[in-house]
N, C-alpha and C. Protein backbone atom coordinates (compact mmCIF):
# COMPACT_ATOMS: atom_id res chain seq x y z
N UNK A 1 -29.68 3.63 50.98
CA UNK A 1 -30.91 3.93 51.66
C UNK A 1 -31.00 5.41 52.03
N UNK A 2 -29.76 6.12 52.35
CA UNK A 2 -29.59 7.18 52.86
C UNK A 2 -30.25 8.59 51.30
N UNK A 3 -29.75 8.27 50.41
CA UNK A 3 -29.88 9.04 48.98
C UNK A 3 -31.30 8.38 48.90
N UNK A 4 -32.16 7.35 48.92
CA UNK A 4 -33.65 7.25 48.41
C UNK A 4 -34.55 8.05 50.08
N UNK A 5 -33.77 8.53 51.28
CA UNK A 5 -34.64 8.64 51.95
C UNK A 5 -34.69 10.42 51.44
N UNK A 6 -33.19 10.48 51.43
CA UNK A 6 -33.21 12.61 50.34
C UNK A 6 -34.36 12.33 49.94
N UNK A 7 -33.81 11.54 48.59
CA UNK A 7 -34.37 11.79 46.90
C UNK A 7 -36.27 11.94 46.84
N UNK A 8 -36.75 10.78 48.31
CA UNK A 8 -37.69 10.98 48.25
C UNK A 8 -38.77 12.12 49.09
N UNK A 9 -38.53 12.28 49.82
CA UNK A 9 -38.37 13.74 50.88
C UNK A 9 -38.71 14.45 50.47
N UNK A 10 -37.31 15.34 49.65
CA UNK A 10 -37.57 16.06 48.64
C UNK A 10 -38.66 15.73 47.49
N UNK A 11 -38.89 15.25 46.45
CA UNK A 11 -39.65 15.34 45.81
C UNK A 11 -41.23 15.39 46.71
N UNK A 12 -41.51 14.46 47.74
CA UNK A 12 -42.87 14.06 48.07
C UNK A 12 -43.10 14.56 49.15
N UNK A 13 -42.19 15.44 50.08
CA UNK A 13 -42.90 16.05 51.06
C UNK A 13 -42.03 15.00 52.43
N UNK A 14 -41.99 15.49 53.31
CA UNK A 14 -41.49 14.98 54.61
C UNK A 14 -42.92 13.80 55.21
N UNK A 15 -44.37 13.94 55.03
CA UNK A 15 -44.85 13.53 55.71
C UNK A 15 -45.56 12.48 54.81
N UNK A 16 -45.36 12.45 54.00
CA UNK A 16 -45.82 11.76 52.14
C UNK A 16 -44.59 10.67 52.18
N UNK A 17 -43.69 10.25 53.44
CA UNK A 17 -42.51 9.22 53.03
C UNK A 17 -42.62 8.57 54.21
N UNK A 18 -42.79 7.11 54.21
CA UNK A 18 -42.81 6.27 55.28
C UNK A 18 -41.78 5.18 54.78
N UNK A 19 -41.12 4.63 56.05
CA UNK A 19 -40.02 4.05 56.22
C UNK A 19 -40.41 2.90 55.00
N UNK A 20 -41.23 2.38 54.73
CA UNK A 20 -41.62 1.35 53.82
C UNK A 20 -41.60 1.44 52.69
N UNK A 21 -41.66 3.37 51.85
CA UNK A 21 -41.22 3.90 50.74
C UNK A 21 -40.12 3.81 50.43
N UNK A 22 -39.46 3.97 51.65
CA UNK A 22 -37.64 4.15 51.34
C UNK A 22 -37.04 2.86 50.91
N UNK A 23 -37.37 1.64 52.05
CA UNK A 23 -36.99 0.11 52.03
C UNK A 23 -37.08 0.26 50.43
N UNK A 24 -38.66 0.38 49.84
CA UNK A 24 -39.17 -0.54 48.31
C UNK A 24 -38.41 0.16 47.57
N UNK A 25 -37.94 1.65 47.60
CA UNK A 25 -37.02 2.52 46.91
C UNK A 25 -35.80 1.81 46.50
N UNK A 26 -35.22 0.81 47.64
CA UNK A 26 -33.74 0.31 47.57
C UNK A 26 -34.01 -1.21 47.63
N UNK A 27 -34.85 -1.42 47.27
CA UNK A 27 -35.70 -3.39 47.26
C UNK A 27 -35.05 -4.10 48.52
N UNK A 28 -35.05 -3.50 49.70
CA UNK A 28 -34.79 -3.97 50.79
C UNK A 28 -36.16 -4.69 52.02
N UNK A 29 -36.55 -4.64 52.86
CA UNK A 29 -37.58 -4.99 53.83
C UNK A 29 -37.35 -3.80 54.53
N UNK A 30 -38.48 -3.05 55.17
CA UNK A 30 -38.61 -2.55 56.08
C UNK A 30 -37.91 -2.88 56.83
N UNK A 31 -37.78 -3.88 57.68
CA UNK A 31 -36.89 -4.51 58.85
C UNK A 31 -35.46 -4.34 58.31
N UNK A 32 -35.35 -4.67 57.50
CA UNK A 32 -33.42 -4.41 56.89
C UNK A 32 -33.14 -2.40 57.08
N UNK A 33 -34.41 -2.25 56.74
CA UNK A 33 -34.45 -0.59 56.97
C UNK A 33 -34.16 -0.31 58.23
N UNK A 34 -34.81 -0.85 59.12
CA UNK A 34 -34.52 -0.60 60.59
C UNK A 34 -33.46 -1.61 61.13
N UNK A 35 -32.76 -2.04 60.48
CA UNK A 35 -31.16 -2.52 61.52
C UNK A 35 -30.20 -1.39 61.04
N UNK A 36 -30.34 -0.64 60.05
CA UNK A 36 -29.42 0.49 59.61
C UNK A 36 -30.05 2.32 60.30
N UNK A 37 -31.20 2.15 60.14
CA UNK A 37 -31.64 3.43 60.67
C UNK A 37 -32.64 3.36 61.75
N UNK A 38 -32.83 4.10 62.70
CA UNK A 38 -34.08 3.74 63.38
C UNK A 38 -35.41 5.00 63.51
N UNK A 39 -35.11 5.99 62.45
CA UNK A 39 -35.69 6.72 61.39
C UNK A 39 -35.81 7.83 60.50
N UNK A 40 -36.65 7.98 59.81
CA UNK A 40 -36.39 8.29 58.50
C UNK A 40 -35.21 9.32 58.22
N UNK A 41 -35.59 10.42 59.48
CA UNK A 41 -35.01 11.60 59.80
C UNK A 41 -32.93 11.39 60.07
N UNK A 42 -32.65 10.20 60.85
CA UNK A 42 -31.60 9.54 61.08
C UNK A 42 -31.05 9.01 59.60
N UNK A 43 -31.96 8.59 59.00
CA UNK A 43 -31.39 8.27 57.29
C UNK A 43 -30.86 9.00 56.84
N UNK A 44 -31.93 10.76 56.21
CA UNK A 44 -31.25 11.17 55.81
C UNK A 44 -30.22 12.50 56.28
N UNK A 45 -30.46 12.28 57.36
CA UNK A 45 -28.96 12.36 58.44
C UNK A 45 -27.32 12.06 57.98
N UNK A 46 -27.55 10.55 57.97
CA UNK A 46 -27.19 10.00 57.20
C UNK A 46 -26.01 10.13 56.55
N UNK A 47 -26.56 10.97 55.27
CA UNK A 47 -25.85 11.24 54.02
C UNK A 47 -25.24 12.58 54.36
N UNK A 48 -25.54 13.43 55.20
CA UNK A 48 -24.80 14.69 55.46
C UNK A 48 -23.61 13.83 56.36
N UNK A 49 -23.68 13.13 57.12
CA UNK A 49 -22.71 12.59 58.28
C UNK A 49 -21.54 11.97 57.20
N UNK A 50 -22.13 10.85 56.25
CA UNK A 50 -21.01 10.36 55.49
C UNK A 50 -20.17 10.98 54.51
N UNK A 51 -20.76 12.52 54.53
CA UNK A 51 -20.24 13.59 52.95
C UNK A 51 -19.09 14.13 54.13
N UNK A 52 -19.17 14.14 55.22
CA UNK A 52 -18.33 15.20 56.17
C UNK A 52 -17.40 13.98 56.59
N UNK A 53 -17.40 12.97 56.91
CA UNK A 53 -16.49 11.31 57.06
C UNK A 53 -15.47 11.63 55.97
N UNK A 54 -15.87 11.46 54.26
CA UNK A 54 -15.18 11.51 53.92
C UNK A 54 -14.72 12.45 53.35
N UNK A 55 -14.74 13.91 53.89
CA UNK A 55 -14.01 15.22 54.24
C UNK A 55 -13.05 15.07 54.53
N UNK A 56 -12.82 14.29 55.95
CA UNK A 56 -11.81 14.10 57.17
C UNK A 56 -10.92 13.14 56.40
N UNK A 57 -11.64 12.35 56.05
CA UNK A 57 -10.44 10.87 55.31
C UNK A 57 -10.10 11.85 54.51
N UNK A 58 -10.40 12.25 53.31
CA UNK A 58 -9.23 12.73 52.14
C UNK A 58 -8.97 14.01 52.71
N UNK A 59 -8.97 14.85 53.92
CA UNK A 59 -8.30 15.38 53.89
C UNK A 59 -7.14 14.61 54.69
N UNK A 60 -7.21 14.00 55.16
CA UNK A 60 -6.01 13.08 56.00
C UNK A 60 -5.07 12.62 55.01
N UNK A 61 -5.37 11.90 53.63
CA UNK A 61 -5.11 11.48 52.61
C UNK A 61 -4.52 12.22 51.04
N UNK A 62 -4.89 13.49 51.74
CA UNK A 62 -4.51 14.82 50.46
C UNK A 62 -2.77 14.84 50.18
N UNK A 63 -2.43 15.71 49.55
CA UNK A 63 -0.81 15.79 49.38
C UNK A 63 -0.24 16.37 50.57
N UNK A 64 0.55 15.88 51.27
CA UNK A 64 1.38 16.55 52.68
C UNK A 64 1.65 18.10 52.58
N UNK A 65 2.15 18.29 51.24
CA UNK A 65 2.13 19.56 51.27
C UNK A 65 1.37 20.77 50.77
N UNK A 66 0.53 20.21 50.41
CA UNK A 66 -0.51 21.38 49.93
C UNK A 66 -1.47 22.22 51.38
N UNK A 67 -1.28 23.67 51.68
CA UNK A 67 -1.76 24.22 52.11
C UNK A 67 -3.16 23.85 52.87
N UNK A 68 -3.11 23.94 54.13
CA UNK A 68 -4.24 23.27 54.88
C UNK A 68 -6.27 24.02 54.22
N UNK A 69 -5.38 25.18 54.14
CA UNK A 69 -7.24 25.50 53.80
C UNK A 69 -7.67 25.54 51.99
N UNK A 70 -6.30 25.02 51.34
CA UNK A 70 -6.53 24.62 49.78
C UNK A 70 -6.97 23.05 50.33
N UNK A 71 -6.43 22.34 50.88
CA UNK A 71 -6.42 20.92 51.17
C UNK A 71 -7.84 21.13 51.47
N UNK A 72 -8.75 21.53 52.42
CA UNK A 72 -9.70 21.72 53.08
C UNK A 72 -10.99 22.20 52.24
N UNK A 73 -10.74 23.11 51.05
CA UNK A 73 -11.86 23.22 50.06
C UNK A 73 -11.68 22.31 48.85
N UNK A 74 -10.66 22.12 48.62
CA UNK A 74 -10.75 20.62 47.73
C UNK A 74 -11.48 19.57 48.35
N UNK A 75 -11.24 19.02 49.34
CA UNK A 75 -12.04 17.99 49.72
C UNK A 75 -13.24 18.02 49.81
N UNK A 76 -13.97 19.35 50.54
CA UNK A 76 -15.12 20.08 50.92
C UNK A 76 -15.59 19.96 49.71
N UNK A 77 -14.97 20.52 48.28
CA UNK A 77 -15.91 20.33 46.68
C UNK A 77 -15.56 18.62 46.17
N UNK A 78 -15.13 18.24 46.93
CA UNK A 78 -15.21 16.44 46.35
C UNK A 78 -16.09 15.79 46.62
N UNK A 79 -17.03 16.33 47.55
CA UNK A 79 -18.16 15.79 48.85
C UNK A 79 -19.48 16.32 47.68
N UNK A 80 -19.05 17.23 46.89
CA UNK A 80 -20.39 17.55 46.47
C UNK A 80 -20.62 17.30 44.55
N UNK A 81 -19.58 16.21 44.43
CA UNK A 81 -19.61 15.63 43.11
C UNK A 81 -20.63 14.70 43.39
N UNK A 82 -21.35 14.11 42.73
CA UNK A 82 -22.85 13.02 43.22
C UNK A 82 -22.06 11.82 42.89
N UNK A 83 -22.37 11.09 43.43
CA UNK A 83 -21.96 9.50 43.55
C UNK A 83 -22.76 8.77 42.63
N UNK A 84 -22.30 7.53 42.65
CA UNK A 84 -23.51 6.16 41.59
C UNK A 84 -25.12 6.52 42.23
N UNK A 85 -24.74 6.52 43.17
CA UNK A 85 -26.60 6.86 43.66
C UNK A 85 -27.33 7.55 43.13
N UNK A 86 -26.69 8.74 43.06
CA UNK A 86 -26.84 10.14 42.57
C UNK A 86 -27.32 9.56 40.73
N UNK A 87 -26.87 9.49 40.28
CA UNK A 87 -26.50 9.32 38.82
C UNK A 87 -27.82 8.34 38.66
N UNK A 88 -27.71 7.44 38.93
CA UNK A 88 -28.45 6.16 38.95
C UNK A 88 -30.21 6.42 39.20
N UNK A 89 -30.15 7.33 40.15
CA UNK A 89 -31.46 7.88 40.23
C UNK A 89 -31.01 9.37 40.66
N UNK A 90 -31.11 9.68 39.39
CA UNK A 90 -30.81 11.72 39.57
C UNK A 90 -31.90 12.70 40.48
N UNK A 91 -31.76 13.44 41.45
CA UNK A 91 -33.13 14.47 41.80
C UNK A 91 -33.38 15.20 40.52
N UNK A 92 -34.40 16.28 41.00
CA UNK A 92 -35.07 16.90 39.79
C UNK A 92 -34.26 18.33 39.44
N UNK A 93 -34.90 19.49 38.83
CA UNK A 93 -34.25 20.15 38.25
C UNK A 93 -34.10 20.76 39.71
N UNK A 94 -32.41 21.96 39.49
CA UNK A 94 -32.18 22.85 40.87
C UNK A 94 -33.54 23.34 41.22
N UNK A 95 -34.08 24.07 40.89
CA UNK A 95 -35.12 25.08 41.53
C UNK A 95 -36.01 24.20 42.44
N UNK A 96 -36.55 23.17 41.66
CA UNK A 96 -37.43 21.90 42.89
C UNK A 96 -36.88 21.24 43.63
N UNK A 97 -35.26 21.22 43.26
CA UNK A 97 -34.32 20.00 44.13
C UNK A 97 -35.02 21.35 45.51
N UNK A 98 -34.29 22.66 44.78
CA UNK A 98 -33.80 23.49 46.37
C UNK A 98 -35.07 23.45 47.16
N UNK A 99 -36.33 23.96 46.78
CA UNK A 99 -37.61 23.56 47.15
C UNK A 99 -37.94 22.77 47.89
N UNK A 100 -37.42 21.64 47.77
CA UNK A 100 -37.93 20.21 48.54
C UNK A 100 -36.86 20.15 49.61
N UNK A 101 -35.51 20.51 49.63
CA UNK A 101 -34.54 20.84 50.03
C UNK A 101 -35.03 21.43 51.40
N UNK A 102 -35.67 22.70 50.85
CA UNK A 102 -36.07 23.65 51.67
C UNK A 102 -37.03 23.32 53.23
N UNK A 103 -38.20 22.69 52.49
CA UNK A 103 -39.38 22.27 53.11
C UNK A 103 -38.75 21.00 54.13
N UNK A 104 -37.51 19.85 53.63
CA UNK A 104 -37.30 19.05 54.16
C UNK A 104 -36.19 19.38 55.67
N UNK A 105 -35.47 20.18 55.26
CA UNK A 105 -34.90 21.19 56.49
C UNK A 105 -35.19 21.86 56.88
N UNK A 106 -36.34 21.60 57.16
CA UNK A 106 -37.31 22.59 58.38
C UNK A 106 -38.00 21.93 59.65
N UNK A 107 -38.02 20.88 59.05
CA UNK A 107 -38.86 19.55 59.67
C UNK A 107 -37.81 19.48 61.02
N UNK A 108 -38.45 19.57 62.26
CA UNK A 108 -37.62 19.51 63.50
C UNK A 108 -36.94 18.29 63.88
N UNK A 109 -37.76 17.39 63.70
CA UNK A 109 -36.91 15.83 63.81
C UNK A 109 -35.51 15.91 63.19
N UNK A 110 -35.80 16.05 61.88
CA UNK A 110 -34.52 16.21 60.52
C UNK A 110 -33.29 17.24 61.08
N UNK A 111 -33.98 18.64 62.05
CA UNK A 111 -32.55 19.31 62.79
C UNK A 111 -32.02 18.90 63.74
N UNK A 112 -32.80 18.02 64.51
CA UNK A 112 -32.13 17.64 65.87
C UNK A 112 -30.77 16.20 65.18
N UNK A 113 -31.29 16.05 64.25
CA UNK A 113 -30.53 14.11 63.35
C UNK A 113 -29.11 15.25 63.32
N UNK A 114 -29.50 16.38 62.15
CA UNK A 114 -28.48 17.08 61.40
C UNK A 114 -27.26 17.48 62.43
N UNK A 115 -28.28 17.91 63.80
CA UNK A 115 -27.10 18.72 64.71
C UNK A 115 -25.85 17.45 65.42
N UNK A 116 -27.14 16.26 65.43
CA UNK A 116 -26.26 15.08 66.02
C UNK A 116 -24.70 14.69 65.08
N UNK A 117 -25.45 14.77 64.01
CA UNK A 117 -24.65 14.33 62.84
C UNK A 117 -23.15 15.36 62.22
N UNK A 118 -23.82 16.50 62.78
CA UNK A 118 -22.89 17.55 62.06
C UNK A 118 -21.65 17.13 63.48
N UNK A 119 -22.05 17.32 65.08
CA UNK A 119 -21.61 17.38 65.93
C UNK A 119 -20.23 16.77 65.90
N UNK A 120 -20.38 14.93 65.54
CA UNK A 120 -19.75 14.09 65.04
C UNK A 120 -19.00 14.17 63.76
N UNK A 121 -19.07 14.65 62.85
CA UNK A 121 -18.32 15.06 61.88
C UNK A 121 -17.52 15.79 62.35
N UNK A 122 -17.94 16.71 62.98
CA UNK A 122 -17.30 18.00 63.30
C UNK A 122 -15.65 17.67 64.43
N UNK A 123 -15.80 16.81 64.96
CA UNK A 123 -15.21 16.16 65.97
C UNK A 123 -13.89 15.20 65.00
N UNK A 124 -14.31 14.42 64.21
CA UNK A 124 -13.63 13.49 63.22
C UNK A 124 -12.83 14.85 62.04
N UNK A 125 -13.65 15.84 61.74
CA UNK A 125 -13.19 16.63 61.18
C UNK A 125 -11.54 17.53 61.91
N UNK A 126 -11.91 17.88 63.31
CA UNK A 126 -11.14 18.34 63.82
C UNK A 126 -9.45 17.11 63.93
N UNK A 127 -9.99 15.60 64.26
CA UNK A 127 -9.10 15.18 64.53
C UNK A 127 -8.20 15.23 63.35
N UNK A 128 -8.44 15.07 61.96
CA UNK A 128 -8.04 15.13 60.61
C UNK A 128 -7.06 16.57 60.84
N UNK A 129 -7.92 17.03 61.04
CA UNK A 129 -6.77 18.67 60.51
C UNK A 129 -5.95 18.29 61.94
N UNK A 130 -6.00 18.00 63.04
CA UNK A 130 -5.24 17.55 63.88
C UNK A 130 -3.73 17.10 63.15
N UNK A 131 -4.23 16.13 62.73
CA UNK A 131 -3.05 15.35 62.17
C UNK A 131 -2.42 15.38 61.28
N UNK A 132 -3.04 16.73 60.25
CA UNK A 132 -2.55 17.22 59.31
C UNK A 132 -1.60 18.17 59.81
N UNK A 133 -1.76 19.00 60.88
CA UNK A 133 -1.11 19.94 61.30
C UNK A 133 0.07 20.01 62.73
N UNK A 134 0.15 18.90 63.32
CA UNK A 134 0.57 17.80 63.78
C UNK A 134 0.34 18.36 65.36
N UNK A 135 -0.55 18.29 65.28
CA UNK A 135 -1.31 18.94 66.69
C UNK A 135 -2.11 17.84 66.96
N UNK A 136 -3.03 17.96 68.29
CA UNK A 136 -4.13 17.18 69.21
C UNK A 136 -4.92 17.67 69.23
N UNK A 137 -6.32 17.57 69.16
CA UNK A 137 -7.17 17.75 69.11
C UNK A 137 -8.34 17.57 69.88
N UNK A 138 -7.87 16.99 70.72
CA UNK A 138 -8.43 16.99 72.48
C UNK A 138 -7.20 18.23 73.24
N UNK A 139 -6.73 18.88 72.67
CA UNK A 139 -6.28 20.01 73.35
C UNK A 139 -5.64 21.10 73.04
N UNK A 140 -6.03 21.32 71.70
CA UNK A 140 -4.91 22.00 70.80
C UNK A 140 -6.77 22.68 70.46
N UNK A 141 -6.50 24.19 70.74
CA UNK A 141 -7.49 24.93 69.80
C UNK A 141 -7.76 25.19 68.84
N UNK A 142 -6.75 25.42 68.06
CA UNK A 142 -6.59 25.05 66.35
C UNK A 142 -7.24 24.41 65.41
N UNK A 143 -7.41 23.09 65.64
CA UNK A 143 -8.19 22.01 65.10
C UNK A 143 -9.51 22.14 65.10
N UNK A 144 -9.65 22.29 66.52
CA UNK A 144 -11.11 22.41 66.63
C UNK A 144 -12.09 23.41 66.39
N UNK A 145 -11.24 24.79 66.06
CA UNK A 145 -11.73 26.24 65.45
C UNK A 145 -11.84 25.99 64.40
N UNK A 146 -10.77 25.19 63.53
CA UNK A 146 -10.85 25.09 62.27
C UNK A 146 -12.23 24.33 61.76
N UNK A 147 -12.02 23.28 62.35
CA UNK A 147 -13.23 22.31 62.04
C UNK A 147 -15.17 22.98 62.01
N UNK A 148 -14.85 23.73 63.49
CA UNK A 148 -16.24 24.56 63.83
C UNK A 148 -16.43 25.32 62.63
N UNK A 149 -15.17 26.10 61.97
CA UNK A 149 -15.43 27.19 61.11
C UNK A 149 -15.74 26.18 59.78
N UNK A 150 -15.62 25.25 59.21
CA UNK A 150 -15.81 24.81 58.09
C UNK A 150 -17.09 24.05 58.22
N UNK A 151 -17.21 23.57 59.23
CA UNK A 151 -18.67 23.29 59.47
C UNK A 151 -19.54 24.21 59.67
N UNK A 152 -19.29 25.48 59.74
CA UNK A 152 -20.20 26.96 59.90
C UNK A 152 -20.34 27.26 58.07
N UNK A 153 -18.99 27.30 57.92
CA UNK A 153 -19.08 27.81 56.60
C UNK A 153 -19.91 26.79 55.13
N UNK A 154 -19.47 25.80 55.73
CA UNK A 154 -20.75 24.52 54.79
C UNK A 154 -22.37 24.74 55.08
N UNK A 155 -22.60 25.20 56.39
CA UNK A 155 -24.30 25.25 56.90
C UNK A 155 -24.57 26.26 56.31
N UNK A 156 -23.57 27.81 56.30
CA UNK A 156 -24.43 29.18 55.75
C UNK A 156 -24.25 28.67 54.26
N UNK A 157 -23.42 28.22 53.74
CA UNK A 157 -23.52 28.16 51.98
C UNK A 157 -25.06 27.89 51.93
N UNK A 158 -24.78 26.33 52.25
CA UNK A 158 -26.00 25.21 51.95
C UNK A 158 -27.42 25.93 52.28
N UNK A 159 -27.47 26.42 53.73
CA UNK A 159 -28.37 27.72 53.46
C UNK A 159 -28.65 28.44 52.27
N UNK A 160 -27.99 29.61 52.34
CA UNK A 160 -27.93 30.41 50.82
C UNK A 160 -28.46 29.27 49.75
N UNK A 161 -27.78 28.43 49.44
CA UNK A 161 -28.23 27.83 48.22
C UNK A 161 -29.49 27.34 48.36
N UNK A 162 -29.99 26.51 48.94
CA UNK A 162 -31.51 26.41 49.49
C UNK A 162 -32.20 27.65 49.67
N UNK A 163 -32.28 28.84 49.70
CA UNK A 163 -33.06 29.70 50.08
C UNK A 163 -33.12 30.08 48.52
N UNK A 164 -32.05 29.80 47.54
CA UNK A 164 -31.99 30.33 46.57
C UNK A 164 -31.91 32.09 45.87
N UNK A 165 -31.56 32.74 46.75
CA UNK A 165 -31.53 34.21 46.79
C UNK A 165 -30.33 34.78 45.73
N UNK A 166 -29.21 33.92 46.14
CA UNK A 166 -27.97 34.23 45.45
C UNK A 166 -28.46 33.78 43.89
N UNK A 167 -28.11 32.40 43.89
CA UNK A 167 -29.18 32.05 42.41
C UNK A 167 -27.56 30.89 41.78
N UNK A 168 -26.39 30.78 42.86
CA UNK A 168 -25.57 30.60 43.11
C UNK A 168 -25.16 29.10 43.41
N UNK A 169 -24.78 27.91 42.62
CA UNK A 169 -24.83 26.59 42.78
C UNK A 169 -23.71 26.69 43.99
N UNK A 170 -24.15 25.08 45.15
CA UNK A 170 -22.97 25.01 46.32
C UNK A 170 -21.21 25.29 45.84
N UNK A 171 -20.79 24.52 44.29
CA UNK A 171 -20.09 24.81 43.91
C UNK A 171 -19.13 26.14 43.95
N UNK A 172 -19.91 26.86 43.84
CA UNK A 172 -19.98 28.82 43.94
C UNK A 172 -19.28 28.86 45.48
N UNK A 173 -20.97 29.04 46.08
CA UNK A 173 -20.96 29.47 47.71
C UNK A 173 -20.08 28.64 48.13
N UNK A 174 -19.60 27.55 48.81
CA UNK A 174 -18.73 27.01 49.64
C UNK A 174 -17.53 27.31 49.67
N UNK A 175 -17.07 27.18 48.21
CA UNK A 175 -15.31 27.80 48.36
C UNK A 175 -15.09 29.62 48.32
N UNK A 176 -16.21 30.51 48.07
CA UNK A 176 -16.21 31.47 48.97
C UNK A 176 -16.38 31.77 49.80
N UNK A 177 -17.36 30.59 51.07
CA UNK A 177 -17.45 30.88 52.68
C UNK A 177 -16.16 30.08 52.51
N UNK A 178 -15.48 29.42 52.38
CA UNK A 178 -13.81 28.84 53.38
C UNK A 178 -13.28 30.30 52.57
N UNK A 179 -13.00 30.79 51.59
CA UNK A 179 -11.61 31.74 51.21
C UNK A 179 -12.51 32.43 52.67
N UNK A 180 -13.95 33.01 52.78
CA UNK A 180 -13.67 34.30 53.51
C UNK A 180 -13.03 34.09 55.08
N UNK A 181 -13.85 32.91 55.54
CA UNK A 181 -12.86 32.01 56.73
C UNK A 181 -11.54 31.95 56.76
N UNK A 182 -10.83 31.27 55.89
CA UNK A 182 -9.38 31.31 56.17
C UNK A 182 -8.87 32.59 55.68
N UNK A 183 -9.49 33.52 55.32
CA UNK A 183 -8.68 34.57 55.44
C UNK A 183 -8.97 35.98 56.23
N UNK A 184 -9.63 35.35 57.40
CA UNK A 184 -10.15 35.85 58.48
C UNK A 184 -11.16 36.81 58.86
N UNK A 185 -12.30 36.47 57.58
CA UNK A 185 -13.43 37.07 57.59
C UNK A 185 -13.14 38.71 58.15
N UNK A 186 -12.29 39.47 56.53
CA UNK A 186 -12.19 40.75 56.72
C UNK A 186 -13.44 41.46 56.47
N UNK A 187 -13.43 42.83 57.19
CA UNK A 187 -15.04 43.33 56.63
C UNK A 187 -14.55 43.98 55.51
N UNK A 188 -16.04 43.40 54.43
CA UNK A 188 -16.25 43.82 52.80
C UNK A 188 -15.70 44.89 52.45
């Protein structure tokens, strides 16, 4: 439900999608729509909340010894391989994906979902590198810098790439905002 509330957004406009588009999108009921979301904006919420979930799991799950901020952009580019959803019903070409992209993250409802959503990731994120690094994360600063900074460094990519300026797929931008992060954002 979360990928038909994107997929459709994007293509049709934020105000062109009612909860009843999305349901018939995924042959569900409206009402089945609303025991999972309570709206649209929370949907596709959503799918940013569950790409950063399973951030935290495989990075929890990565090789013990591989380097925390290699561990940390591997996972970060595993989040942005497309799933059966994806595939099954593809968006359109980059330039209109970013477009619709654009117009749909602007919409104020959709930032207040994102900030909720990122907040919570951000938190699950920290506990992960917590435990990767065998620290706490209700009191250990570490974790939770780390986490803030990779969640900074995912928002300016995803930016950039939506604004389309660079011309630069997320692929690109992301694992150059973490190298410039973990290596302590020297000046150019």
């Amino acid at each position: 439900m979360s990928w038909a509330a994107v997929r459709l957004t994007v293509e049709r406009g934020w105000s062109a999608v009612k909860v009843e588009d999305i349901a018939a999108a995924v042959g569900v009921s409206p009402r089945t729509y609303n025991n999972y979301f309570s709206s649209k904006a929370e949907a596709i919420a959503f799918r940013h909340l569950e790409r950063s979930l399973r951030l935290a799991a495989e990075l929890r799950h990565g090789p013990p010894g591989e380097p925390l901020w290699e561990a940390i952009t591997r996972a970060a580019l595993r989040q942005l391989e497309p799933g059966p959803e994806v595939e099954h019903k593809p968006p359109q070409g980059p330039d209109e994906w970013a477009a619709g992209l654009r117009v749909m993250l602007t919409e104020p409802a959709l930032e207040a979902e994102m900030l909720r959503a990122g907040k919570i990731a951000e938190k699950e994120l920290a506990a992960a590198i917590a435990d990767r690094t065998g620290m706490n994360a209700g009191t250990d600063l570490y974790p939770r810098l780390v986490a803030a900074s990779v969640t900074a460094a995912n928002n300016v990519a995803l930016e950039l790439f939506v604004q389309g300026g660079t011309g630069e797929p997320m692929e690109v931008l992301l694992p150059r905002a973490l190298r410039m992060v973990a290596t302590g954002l020297p000046t150019p």
